[in-house]
N, C-alpha and C. Protein backbone atom coordinates (compact mmCIF):
# COMPACT_ATOMS: atom_id res chain seq x y z
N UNK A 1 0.83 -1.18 0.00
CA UNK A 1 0.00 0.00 0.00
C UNK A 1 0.88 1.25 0.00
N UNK A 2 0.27 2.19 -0.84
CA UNK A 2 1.22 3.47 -1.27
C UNK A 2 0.57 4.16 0.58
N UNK A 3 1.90 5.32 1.00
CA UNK A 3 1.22 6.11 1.79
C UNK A 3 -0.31 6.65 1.89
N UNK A 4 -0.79 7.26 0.82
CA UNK A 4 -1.60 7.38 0.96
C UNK A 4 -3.05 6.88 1.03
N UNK A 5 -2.72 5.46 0.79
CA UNK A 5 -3.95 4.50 0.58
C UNK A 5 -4.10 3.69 1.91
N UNK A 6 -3.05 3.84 3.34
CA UNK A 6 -3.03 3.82 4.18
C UNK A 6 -4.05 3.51 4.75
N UNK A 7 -4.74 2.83 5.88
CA UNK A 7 -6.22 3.10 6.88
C UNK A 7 -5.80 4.07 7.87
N UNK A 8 -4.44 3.67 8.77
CA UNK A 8 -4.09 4.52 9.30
C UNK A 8 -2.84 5.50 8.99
N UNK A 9 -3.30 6.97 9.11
CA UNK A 9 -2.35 8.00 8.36
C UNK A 9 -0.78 7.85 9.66
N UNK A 10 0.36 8.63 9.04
CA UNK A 10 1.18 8.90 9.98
C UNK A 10 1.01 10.01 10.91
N UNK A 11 -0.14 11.25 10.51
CA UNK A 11 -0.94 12.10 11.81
C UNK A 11 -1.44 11.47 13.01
N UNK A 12 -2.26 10.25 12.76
CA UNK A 12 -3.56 9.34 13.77
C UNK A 12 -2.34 8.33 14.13
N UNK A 13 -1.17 7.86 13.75
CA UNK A 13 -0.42 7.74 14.82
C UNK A 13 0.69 8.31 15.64
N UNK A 14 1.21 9.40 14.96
CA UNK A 14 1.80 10.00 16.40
C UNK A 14 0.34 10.84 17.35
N UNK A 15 -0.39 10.89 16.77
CA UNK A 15 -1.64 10.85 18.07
C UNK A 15 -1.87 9.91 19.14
N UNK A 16 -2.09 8.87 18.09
CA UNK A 16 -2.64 7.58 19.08
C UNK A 16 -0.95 7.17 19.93
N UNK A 17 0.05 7.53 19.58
CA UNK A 17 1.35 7.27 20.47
C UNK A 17 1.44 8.68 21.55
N UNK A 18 0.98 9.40 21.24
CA UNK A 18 1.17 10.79 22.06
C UNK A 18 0.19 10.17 23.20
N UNK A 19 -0.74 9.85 23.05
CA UNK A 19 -1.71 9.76 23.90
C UNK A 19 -1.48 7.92 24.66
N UNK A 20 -0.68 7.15 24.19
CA UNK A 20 -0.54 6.18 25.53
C UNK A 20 0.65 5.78 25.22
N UNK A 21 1.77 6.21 24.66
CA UNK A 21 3.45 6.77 25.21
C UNK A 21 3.41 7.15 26.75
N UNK A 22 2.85 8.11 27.06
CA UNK A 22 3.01 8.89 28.22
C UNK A 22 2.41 8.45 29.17
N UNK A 23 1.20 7.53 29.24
CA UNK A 23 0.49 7.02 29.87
C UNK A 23 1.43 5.71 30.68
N UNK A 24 1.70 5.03 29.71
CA UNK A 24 2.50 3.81 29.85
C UNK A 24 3.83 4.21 30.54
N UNK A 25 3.80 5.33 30.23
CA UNK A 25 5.42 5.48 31.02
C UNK A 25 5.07 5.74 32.66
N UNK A 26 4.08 6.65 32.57
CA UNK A 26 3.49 7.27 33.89
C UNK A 26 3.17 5.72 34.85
N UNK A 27 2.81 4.80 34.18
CA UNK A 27 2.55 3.04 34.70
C UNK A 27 3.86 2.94 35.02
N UNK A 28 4.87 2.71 34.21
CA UNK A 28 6.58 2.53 34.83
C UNK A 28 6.88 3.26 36.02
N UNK A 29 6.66 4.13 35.90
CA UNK A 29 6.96 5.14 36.88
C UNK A 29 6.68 4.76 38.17
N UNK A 30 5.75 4.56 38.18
CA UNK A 30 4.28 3.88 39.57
C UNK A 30 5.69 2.56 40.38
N UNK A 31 5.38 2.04 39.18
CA UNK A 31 6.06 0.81 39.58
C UNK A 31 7.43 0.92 39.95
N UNK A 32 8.58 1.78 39.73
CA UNK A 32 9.70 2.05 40.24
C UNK A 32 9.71 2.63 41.57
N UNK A 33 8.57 3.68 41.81
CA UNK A 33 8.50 4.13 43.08
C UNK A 33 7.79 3.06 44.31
N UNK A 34 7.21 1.76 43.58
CA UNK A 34 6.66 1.18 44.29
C UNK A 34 4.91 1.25 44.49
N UNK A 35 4.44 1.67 43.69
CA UNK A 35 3.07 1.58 43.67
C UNK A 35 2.22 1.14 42.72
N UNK A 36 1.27 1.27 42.14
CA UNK A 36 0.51 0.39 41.26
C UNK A 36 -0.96 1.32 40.67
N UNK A 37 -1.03 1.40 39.80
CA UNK A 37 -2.48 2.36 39.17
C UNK A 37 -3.51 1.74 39.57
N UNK A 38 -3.53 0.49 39.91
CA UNK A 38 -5.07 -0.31 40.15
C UNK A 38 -5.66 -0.02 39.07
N UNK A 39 -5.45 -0.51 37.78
CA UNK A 39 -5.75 -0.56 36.52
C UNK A 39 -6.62 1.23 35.95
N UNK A 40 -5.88 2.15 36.37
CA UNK A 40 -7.03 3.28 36.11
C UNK A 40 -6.07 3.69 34.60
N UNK A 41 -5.16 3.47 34.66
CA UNK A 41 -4.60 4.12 33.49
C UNK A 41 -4.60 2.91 32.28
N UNK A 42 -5.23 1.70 32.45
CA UNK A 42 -5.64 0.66 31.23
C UNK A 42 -7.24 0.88 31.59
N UNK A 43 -7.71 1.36 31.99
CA UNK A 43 -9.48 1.91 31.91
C UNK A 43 -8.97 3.73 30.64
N UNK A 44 -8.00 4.04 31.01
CA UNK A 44 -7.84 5.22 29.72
C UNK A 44 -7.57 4.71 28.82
N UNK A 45 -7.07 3.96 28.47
CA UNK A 45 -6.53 3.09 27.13
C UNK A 45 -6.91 2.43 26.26
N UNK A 46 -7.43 1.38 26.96
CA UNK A 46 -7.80 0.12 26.01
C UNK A 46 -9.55 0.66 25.56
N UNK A 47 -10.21 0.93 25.85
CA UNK A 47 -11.96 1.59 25.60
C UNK A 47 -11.22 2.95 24.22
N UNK A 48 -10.45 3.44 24.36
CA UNK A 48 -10.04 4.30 23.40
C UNK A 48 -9.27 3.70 22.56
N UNK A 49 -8.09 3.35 22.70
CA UNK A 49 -7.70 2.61 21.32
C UNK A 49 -8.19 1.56 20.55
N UNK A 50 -9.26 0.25 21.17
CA UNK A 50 -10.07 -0.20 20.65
C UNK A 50 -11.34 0.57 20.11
N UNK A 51 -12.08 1.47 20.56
CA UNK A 51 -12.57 2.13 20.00
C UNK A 51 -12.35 2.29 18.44
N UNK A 52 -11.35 3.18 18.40
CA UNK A 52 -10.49 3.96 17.36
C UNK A 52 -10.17 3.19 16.24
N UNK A 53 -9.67 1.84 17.04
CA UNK A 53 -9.21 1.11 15.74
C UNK A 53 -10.53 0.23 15.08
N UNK A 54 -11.68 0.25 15.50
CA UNK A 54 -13.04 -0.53 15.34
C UNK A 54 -13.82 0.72 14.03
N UNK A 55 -13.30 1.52 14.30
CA UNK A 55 -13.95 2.65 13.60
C UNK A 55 -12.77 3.38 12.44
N UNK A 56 -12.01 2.69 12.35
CA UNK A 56 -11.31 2.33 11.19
C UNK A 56 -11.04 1.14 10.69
N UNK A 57 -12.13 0.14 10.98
CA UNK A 57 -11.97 -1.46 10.28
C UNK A 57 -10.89 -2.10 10.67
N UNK A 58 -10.11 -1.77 11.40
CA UNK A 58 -8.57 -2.49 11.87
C UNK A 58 -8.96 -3.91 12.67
N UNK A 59 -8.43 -4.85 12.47
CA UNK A 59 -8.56 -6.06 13.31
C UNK A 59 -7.63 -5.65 14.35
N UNK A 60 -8.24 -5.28 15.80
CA UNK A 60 -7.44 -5.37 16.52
C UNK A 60 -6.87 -6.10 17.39
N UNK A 61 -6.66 -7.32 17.26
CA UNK A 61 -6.59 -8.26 17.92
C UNK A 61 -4.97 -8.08 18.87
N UNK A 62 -4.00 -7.60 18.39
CA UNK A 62 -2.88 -7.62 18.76
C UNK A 62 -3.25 -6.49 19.90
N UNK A 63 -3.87 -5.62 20.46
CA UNK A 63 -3.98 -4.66 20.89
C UNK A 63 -4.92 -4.76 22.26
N UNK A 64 -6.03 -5.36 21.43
CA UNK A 64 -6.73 -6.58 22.12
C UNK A 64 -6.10 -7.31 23.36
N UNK A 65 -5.13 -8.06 23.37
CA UNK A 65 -4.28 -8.86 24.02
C UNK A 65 -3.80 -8.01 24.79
N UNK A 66 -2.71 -7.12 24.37
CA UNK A 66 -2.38 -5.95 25.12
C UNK A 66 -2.77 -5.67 26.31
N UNK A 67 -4.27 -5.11 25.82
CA UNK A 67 -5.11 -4.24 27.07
C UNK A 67 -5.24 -5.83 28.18
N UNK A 68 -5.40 -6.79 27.34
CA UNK A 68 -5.82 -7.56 28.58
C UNK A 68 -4.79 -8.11 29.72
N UNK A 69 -3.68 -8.23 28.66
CA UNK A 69 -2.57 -8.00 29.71
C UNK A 69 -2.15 -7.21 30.53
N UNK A 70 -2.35 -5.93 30.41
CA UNK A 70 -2.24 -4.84 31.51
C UNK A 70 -2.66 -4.25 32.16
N UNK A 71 -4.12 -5.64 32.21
CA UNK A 71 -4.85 -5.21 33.50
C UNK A 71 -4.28 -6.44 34.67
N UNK A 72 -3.05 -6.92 34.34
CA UNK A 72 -2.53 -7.95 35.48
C UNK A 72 -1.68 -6.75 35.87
N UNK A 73 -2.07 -6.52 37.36
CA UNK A 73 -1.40 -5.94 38.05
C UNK A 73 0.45 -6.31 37.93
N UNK A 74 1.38 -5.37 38.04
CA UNK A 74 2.69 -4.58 38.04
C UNK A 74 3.02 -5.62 36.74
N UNK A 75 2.65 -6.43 35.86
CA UNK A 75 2.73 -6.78 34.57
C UNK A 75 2.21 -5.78 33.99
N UNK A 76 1.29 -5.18 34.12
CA UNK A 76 0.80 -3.77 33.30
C UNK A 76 1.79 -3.07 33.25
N UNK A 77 2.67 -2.46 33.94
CA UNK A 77 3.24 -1.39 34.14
C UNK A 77 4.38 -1.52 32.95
N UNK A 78 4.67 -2.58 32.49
CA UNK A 78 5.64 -2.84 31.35
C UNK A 78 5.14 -1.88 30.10
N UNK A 79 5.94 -1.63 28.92
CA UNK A 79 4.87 -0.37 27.76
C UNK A 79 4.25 -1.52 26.91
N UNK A 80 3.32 -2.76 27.14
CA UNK A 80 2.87 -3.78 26.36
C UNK A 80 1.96 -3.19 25.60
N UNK A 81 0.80 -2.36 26.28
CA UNK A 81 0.17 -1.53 25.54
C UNK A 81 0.76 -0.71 24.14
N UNK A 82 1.59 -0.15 24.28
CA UNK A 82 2.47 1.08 23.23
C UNK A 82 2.91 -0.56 22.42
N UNK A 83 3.30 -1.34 22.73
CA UNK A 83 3.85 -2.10 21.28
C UNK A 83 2.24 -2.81 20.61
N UNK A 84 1.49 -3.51 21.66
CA UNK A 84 0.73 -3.90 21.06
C UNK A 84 -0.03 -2.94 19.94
N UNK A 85 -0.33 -1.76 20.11
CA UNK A 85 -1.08 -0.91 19.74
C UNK A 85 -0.31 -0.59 18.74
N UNK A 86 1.23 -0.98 18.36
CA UNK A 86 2.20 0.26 17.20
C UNK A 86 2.00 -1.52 16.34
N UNK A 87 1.95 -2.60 17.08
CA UNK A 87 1.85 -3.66 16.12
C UNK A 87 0.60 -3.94 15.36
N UNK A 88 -0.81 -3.42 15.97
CA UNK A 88 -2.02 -3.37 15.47
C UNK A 88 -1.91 -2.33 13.77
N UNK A 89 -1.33 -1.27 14.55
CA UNK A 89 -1.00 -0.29 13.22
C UNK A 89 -0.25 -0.73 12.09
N UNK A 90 0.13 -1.50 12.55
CA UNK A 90 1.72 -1.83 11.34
C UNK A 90 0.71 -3.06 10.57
N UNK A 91 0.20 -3.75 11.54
CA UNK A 91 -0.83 -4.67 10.34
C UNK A 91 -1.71 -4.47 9.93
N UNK A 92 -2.20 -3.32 10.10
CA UNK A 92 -3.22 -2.92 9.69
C UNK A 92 -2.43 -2.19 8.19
N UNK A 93 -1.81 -1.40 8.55
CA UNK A 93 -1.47 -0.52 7.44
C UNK A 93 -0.40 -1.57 6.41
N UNK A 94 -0.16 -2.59 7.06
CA UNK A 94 0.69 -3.77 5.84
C UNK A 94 0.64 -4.76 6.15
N UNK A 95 -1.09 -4.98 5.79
CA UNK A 95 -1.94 -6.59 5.55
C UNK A 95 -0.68 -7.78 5.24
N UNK A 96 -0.52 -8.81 5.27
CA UNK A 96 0.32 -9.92 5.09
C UNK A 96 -0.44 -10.41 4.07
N UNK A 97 0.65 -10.75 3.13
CA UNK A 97 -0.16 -11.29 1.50
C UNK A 97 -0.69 -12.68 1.25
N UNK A 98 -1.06 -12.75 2.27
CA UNK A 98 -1.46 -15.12 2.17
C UNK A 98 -2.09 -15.14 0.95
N UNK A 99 -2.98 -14.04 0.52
CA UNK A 99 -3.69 -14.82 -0.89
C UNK A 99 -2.69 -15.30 -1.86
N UNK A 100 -1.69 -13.86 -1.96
CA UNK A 100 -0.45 -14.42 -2.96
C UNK A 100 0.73 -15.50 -2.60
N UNK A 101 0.40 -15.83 -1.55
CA UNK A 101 1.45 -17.03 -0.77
C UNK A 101 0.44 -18.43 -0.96
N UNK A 102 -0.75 -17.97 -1.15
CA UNK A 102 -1.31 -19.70 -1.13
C UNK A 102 -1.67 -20.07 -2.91
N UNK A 103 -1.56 -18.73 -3.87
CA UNK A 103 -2.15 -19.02 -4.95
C UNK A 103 -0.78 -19.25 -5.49
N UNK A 104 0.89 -19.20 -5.05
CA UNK A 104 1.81 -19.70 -5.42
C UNK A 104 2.01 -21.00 -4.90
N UNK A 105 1.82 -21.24 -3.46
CA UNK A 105 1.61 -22.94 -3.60
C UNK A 105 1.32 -23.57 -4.51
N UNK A 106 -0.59 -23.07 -4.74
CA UNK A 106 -1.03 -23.77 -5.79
C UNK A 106 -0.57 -23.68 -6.86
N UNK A 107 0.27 -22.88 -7.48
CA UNK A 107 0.92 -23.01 -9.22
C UNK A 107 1.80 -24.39 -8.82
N UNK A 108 2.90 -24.02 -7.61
CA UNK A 108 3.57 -25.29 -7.22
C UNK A 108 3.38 -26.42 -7.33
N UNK A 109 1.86 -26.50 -6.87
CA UNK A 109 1.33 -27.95 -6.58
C UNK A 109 0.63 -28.44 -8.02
N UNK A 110 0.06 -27.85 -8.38
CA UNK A 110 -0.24 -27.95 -10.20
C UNK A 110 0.95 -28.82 -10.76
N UNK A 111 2.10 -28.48 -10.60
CA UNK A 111 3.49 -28.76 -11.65
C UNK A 111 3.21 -30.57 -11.54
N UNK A 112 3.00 -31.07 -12.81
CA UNK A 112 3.23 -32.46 -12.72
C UNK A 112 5.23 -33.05 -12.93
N UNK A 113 5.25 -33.97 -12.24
CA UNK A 113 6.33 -34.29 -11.91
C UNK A 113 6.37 -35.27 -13.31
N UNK A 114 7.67 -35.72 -14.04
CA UNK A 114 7.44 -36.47 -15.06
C UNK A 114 8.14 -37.69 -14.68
């Protein structure tokens, strides 16, 4: 996909990174000083970036996982969120080609052997 045929632009993600970059770090933080969000900062997160990505057709499944992981207490506090969410984007915006990986099998498998 050319840039511009994109689902998600490179604007809507340094947004969507501006907005739980800082969050996720603010979770590290917690956890170095010794304390814990009691999941309030994955109640900001995951309802918004699933949101977001539902309303741009994105399968979010990688992101998905994410949020659910970082509602396990001081396992949250890791940035699982920020990758899951930059890995949702990246497949979203560069689908994996199986149609053209299985319709070259099949030429493969066609070939009679003599």
């Amino acid at each position: 996909m050319d840039d511009d045929q994109k689902k998600i632009s490179l604007p809507e993600i340094i947004m969507l990174n501006l907005y739980v970059v800082p969050l996720d770090l603010i979770g590290l933080l917690l956890v170095f000083i010794g304390l814990d969000d009691f999941g309030i900062i994955d109640i900001l997160t995951a309802p918004v970036t699933q949101f977001y990505f539902r309303i741009k057709g994105a399968k979010a499944g990688a992101d998905l996982v994410a949020s659910a992981i970082e509602f396990i207490p001081y396992v949250g506090a890791l940035p699982i969120k920020s990758v899951g969410m930059n890995i949702t984007i990246y497949l979203t915006n560069n689908p994996p080609k199986i149609m053209e990986k299985l319709s070259a099998v099949g030429a493969i498998a066609k070939v009679k052997k003599v």
